[in-house]
Protein backbone atom coordinates (compact mmCIF):
# COMPACT_ATOMS: atom_id res chain seq x y z
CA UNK A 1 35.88 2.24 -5.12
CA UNK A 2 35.43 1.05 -1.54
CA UNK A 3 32.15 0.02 0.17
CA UNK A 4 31.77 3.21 1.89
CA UNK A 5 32.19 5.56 -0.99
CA UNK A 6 29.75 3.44 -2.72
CA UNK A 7 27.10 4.08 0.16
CA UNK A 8 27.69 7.70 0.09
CA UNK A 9 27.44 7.92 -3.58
CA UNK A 10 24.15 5.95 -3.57
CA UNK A 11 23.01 8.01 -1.22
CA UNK A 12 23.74 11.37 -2.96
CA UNK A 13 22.28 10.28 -6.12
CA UNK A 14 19.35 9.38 -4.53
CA UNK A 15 19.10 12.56 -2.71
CA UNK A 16 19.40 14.45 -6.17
CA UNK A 17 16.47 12.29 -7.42
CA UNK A 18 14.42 13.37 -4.31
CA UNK A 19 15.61 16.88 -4.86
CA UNK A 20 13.58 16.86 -8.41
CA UNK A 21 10.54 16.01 -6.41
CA UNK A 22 10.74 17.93 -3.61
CA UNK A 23 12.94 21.01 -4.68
CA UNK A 24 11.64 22.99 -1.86
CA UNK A 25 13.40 20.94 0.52
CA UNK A 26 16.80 21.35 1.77
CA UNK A 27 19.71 19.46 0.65
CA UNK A 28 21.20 18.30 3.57
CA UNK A 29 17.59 17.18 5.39
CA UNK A 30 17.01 15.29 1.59
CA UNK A 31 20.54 14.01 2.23
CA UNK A 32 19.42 12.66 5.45
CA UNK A 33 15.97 11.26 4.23
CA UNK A 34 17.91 9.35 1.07
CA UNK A 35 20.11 7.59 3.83
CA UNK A 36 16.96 6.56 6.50
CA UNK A 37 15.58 5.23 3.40
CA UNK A 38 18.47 2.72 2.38
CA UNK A 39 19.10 1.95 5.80
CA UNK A 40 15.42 0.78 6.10
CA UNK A 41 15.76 -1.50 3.25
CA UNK A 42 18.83 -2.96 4.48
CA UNK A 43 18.20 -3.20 7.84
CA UNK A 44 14.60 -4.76 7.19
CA UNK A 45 13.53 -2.15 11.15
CA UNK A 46 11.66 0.19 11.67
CA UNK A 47 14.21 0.85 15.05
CA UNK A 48 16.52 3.56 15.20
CA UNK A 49 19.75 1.88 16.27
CA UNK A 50 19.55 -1.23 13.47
CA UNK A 51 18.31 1.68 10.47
CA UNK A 52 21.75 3.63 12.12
CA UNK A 53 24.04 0.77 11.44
CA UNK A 54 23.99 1.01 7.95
CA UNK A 55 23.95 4.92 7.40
CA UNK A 56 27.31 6.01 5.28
CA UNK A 57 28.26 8.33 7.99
CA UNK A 58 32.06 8.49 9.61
CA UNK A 59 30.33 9.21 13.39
CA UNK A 60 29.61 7.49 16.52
CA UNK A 61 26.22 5.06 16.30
CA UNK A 62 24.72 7.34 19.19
CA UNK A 63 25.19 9.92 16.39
CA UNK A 64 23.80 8.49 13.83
CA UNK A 65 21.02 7.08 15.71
CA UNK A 66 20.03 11.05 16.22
CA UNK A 67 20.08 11.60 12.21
CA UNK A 68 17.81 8.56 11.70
CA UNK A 69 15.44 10.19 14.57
CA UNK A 70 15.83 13.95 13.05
CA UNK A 71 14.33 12.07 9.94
CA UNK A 72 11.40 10.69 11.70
CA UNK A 73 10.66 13.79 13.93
CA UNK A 74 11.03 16.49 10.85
CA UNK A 75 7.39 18.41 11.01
CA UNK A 76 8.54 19.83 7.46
CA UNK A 77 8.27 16.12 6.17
CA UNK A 78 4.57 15.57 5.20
CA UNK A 79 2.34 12.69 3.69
CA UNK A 80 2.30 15.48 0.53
CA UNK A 81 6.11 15.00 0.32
CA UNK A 82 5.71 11.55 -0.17
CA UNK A 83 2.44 11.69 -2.22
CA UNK A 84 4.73 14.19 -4.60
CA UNK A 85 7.49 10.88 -4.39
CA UNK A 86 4.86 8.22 -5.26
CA UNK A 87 2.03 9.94 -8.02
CA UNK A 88 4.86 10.00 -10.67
CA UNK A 89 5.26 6.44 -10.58
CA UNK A 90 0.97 6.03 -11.27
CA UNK A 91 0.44 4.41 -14.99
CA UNK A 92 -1.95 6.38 -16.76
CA UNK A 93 -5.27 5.67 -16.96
CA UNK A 94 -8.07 4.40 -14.71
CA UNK A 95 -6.92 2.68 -11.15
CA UNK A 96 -8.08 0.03 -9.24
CA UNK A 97 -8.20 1.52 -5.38
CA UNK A 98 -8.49 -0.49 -2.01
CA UNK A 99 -9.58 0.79 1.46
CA UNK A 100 -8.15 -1.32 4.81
CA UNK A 101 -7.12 -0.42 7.91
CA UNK A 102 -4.09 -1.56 10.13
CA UNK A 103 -3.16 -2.29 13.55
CA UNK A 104 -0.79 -3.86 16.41
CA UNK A 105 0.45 -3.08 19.86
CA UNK A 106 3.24 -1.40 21.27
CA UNK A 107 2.84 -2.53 25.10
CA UNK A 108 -0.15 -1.62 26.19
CA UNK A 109 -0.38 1.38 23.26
CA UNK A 110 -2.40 0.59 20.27
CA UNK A 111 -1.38 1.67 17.39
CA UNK A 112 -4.10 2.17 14.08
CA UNK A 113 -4.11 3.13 10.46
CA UNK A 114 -6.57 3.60 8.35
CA UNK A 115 -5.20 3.62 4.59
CA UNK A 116 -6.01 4.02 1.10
CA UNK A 117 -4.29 2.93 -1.90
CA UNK A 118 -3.91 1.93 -5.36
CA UNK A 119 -3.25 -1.75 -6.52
CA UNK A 120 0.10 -2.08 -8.48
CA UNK A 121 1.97 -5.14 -8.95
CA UNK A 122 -0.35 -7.19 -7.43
CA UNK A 123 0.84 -4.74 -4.44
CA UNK A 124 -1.60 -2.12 -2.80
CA UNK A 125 0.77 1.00 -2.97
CA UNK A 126 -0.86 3.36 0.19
CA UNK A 127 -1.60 7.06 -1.57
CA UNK A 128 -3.32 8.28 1.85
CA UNK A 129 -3.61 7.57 5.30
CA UNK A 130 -3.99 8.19 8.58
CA UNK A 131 -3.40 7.08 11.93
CA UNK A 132 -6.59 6.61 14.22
CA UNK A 133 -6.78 7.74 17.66
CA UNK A 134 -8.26 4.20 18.14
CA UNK A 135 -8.55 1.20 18.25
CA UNK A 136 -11.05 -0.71 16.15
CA UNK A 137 -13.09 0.27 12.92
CA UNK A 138 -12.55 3.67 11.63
CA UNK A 139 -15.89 5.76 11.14
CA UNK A 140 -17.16 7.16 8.11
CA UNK A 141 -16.52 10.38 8.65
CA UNK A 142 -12.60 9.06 8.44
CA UNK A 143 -13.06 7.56 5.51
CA UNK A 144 -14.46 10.70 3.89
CA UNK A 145 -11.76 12.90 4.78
CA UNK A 146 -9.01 10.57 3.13
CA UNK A 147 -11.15 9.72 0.10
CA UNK A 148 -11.75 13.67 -0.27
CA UNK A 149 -7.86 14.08 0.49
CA UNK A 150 -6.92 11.80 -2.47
CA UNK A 151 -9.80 13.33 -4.47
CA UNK A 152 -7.06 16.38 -4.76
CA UNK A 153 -4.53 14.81 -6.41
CA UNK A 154 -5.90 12.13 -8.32
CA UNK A 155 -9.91 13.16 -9.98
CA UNK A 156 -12.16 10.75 -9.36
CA UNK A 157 -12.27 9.99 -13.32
CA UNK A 158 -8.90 7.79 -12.49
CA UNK A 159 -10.74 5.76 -10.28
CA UNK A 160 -12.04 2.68 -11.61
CA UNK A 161 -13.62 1.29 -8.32
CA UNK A 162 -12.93 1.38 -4.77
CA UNK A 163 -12.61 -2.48 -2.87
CA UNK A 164 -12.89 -2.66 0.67
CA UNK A 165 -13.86 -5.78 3.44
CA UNK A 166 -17.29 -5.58 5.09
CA UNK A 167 -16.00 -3.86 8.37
CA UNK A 168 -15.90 -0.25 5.33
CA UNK A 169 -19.63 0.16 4.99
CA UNK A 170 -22.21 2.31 6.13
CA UNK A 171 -25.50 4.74 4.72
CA UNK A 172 -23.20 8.43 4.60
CA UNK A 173 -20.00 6.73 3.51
CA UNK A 174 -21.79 4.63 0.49
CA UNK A 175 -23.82 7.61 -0.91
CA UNK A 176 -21.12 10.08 -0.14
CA UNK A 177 -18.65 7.69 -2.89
CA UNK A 178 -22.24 7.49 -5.45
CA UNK A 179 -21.90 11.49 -4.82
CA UNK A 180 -18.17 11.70 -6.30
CA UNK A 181 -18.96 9.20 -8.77
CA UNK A 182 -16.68 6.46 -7.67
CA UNK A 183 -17.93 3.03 -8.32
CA UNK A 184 -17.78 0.62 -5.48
CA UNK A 185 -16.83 -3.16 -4.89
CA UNK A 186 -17.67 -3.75 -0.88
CA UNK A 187 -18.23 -7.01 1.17
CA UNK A 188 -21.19 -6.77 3.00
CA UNK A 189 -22.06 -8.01 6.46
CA UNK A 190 -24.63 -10.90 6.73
CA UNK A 191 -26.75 -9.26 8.82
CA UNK A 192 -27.31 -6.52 6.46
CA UNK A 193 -30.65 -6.28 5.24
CA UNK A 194 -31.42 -6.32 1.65
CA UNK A 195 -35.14 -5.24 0.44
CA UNK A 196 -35.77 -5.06 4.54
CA UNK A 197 -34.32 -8.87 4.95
CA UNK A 198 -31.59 -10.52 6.42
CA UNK A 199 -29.21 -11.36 3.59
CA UNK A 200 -28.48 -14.68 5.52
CA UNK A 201 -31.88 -15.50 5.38
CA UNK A 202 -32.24 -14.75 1.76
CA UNK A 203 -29.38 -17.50 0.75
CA UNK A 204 -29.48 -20.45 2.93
CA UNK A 205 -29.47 -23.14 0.47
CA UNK A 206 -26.29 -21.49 -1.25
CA UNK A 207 -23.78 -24.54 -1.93
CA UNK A 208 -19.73 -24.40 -1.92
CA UNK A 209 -18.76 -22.79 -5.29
CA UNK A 210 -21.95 -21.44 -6.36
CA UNK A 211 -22.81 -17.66 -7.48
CA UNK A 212 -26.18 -15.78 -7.15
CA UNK A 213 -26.97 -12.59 -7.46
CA UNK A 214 -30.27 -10.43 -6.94
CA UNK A 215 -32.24 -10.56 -9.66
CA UNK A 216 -32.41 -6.59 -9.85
CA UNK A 217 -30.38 -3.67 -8.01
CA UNK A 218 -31.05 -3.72 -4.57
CA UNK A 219 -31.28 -0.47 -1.84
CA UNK A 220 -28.08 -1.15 0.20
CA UNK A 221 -26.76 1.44 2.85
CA UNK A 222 -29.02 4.20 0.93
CA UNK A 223 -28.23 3.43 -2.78
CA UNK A 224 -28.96 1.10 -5.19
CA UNK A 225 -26.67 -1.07 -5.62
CA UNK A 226 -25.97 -4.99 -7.45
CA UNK A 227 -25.53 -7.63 -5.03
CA UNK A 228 -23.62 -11.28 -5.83
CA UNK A 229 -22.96 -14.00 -3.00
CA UNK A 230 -21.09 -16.96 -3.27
CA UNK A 231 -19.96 -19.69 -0.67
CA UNK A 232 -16.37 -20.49 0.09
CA UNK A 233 -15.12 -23.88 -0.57
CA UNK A 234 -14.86 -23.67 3.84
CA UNK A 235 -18.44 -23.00 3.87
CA UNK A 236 -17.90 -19.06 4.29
CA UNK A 237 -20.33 -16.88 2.53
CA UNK A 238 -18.91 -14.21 0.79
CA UNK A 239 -21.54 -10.82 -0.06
CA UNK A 240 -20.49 -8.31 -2.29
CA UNK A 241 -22.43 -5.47 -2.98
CA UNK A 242 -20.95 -3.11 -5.99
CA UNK A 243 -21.52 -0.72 -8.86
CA UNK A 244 -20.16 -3.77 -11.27
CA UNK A 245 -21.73 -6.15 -13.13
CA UNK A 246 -22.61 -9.41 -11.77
CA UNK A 247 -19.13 -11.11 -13.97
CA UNK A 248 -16.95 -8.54 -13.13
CA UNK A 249 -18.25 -7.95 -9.00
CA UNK A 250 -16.37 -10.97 -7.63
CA UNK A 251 -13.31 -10.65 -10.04
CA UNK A 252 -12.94 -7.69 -8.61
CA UNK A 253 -13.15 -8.22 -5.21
CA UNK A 254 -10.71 -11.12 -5.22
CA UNK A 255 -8.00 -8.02 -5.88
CA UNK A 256 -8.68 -6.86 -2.03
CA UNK A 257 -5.68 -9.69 -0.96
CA UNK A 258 -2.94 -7.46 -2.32
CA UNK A 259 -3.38 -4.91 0.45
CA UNK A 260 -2.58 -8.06 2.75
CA UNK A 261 -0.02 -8.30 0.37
CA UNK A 262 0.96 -5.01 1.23
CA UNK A 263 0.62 -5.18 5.00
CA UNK A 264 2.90 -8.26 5.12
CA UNK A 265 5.51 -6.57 3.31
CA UNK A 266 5.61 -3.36 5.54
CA UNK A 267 5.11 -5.33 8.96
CA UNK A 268 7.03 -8.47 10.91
CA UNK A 269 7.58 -10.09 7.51
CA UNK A 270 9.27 -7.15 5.10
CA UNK A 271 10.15 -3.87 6.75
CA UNK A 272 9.31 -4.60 10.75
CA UNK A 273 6.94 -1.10 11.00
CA UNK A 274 5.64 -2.77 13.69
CA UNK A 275 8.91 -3.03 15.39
CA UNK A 276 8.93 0.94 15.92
CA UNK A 277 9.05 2.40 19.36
CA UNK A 278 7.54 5.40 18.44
CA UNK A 279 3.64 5.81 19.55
CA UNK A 280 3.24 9.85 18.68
CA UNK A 281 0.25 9.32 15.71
CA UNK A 282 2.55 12.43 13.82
CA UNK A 283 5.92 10.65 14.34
CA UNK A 284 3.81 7.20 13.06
CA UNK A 285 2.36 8.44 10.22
CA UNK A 286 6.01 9.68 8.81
CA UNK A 287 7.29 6.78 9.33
CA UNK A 288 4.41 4.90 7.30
CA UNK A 289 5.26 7.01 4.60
CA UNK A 290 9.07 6.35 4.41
CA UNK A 291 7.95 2.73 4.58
CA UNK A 292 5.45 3.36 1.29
CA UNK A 293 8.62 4.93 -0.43
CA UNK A 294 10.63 2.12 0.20
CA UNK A 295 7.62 -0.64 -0.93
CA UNK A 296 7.20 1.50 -3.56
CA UNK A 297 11.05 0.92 -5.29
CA UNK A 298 10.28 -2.86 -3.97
CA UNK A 299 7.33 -3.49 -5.86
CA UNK A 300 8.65 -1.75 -9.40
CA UNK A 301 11.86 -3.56 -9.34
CA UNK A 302 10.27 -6.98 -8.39
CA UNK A 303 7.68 -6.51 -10.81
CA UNK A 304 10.46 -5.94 -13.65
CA UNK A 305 12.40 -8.51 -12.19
CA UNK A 306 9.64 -11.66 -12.33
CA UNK A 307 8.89 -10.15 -16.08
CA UNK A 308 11.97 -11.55 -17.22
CA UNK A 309 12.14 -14.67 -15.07
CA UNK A 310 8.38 -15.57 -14.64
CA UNK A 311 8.30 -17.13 -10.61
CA UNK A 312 7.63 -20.10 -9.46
CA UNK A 313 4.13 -21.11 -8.28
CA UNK A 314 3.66 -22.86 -5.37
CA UNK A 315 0.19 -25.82 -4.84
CA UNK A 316 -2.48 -23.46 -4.78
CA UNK A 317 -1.06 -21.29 -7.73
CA UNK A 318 0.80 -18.47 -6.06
CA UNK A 319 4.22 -16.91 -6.26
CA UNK A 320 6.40 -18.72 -4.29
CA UNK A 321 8.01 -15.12 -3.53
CA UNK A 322 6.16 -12.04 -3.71
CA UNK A 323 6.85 -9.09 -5.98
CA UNK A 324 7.92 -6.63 -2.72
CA UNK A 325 10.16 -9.64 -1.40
CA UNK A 326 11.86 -10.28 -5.16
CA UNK A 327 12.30 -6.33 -5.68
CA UNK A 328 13.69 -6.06 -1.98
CA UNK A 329 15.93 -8.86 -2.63
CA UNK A 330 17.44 -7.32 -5.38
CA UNK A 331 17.61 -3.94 -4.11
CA UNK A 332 19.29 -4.78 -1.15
CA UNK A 333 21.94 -6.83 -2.83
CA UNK A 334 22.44 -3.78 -4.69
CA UNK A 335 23.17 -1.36 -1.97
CA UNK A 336 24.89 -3.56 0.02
CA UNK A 337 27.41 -4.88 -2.20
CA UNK A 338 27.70 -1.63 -4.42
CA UNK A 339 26.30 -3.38 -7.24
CA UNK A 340 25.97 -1.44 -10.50
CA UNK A 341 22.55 -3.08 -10.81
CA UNK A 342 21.74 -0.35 -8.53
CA UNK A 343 21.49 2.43 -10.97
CA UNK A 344 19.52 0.31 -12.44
CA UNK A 345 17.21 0.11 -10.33
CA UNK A 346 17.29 3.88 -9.11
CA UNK A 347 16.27 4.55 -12.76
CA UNK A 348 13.30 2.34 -12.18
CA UNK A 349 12.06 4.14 -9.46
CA UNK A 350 11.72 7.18 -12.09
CA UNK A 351 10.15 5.36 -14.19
CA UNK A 352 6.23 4.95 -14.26
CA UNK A 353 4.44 1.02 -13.55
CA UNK A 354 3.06 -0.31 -16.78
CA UNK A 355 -0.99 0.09 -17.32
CA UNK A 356 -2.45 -2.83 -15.68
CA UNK A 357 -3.18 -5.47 -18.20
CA UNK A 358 -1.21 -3.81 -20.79
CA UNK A 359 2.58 -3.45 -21.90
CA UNK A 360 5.13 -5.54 -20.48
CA UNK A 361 7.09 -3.99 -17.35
CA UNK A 362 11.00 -2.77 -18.30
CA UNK A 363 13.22 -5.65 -17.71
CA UNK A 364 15.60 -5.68 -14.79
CA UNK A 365 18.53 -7.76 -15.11
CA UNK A 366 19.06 -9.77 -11.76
């Protein structure tokens, strides 16, 4: 079998395993979205002309260039669509969840979303999101309406906590999360006050290492709430304010760094998103989601991958390669070359991440 009847068969098969999620679409605009999505993992753009190149099609690049741009401005393609793609692969149970927000620059244009997702593979896989009309923090009414968007699909009961930085806080968004019953792990700003004082002034002889906490709950943005501090090695003090206990409050809050993880995989380093030309927030926002589809098949084949050959760790105790970057390694071996590792790996993406801290992932043979 050639090269090119391999692509097109890939392709196909893939667009069958999108047509069990999203039967109501049509075949040949599934056809089309299975075919943007493996030229985005080969191509490692978000630009029209480089995803084109590597599109099974026998046409003109000009012509294919207009199918990868019929992907990206299809109104019928909807963050549900690829919600109904990525809550099948969810392990059961309760799930860690992470707020952030990001942005970058096209000319003078900026360009801001404001996501929420679940932590998977040491990988924050975005659930929800949306693009700010922007620039800078997102309010709290924002935050609401994706939390309460979520809240559809996936009961708060499957929420285990909510971690976000110290730019996510604020009176109506912290008591509106104690409403729903979602416990929350969030860095707090020095300057906020605890008991009405300064929580810089209530720590100033903290040293590098060391962990306090308030003796009792404290009344932070309008709830009560446990706060622990601790001081960087650097000198940087680090206040979290959660629903935790005081052993499990900083643990927790160290998960945060996978949706940089995340954002580093998606942007100039992993899938160039922010090498789009596109500015229109609708035309964006499909375009993140393609992207979480794509991360998504990254992450579960890395994370199989580096369960059969541990990685290396580099000085401080990291993987010398992330999960995404093994999994997209892999994967695009696999389509390029017409691999038969790649059914492989399609399987995978049908097949559910372990429970976090429990079960081994299913091997992948690299």
């Amino acid at each position: 079998m050639t090269t090119s009847s391999t692509a097109l068969l890939h392709a196909d098969t893939l667009a069958a395993y999108l047509k069990d999620r999203l039967p109501r679409r049509r075949t040949d605009a599934l056809l089309r979205l299975a075919e943007v999505l493996l030229g985005i993992l080969q191509a490692e753009s978000t630009l029209h002309r480089k995803i084109a190149l590597h599109l099974p099609r026998s046409a003109s690049l000009d012509s294919k260039t207009r199918v990868v741009a019929r992907v990206f401005h299809d109104l019928q393609l909807t963050s549900q669509d690829v919600l109904d793609v990525l809550l099948p692969l969810l392990p059961g149970g309760r799930l860690t969840m992470v707020m952030d927000r990001t942005t970058w620059h096209y000319g003078q244009t900026p360009l801001n979303i404001l996501v929420l997702g679940v932590l998977l593979g040491g990988v924050v896989l975005p659930l929800a999101w949306t693009v700010l009309p922007h620039q800078g923090n997102s309010s709290g009414a924002a935050r609401i309406l994706l939390v309460a968007q979520l809240l559809k699909v996936l009961p708060a009961k499957r929420w285990a906590v909510l971690i976000a930085d110290r730019e996510f806080v604020g009176k109506e968004w912290c008591v509106y999360l104690r409403w729903r019953g979602i416990k929350r792990c969030f860095r707090i700003k020095e300057n906020t006050r605890i008991d009405d004082l300064l929580t810089r002034d209530q720590f100033k002889d903290l040293q590098p290492g060391e962990v306090r906490t308030v003796f009792e709950k404290a009344w932070v943005y309008g709830t009560w709430m446990r706060v622990v501090v601790t001081l960087s090695p650097v000198g940087d003090r680090v206040i979290v304010a959660s629903d935790l206990s005081v052993l499990d409050t900083l643990f927790t809050y160290q998960k945060r760094w996978g949706v940089e993880c995340t954002f580093s995989a998606m942007k100039a380093r992993g899938l160039g998103l922010e090498a789009t030309h596109m500015t229109a927030p609708d035309r964006v926002s499909r375009l993140f989601g393609l992207l979480c589809i794509v991360l998504a098949w990254m992450v579960r084949v890395g994370e199989g991958a580096q369960e059969l050959n541990p990685p290396t760790l580099d000085n401080r105790g990291r993987k010398a390669r992330s999960t995404a970057r093994s999994g997209w390694t892999l994967l695009s071996q696999a389509v390029r070359w017409g691999l038969d590792a790649f059914w492989t790996y399609l399987d995978l993406l049908k097949t559910a991440f372990p429970c976090p801290g429990g079960g081994k992932a299913r091997s992948v043979s690299c």
